[in-house]
Protein backbone atom coordinates (compact mmCIF):
# COMPACT_ATOMS: atom_id res chain seq x y z
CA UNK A 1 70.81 3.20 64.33
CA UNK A 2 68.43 4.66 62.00
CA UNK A 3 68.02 7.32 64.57
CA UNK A 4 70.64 8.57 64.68
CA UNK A 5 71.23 8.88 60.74
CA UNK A 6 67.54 11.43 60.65
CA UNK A 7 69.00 13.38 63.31
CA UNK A 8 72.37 13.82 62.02
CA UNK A 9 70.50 14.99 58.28
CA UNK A 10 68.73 17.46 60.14
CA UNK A 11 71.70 18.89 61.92
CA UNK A 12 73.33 18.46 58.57
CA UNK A 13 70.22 20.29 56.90
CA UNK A 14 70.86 22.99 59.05
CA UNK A 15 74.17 23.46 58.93
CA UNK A 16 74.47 23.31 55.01
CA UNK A 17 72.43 26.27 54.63
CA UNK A 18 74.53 28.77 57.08
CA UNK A 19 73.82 30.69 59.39
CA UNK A 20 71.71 28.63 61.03
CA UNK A 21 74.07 27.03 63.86
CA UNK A 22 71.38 27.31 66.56
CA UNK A 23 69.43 25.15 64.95
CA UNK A 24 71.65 22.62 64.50
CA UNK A 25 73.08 22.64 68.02
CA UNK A 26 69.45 22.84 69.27
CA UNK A 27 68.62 19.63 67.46
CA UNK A 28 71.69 17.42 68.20
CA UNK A 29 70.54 18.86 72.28
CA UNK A 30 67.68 17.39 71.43
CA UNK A 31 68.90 13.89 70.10
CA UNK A 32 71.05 13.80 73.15
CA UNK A 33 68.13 14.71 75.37
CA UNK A 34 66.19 11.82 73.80
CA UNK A 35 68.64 9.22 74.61
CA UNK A 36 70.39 8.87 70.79
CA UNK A 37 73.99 8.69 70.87
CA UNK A 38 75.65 10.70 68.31
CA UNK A 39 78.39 9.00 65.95
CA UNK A 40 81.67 10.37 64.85
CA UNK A 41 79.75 11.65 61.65
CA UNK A 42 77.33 13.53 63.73
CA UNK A 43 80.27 15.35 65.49
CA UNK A 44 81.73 15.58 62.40
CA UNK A 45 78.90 17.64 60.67
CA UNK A 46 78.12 19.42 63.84
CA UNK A 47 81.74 20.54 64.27
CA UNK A 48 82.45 21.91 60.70
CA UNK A 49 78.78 23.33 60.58
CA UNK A 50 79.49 25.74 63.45
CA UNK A 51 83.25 26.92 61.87
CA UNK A 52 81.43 27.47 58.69
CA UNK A 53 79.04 29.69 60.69
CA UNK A 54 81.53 31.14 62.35
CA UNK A 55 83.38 32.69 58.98
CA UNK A 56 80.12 34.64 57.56
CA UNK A 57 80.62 37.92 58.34
């Protein structure tokens, strides 16, 4: 479990500071890749990270 929570900062950490969506996608590949199953917060972040990216101009 506590695997999953120092992915899902990262992809958090990434996604908080904008513009850095590739990152974050790169890094929740990654978790997935090493066998840690994301939870519904993970998405969560992850989801909203990338439509926050999505707005800057």
């Amino acid at each position: 479990m506590a695997v999953v929570v120092v992915h899902t900062a990262f992809v958090e950490a990434y996604t908080n500071t904008g513009g850095h969506s590739k990152e974050a996608v790169r890094t929740f590949a990654h978790m997935l890749a090493s066998g840690v199953s994301p939870n519904a917060y993970t998405h969560t972040v992850l989801v909203k990270g990338l439509d926050r990216d999505s707005k800057i101009p």
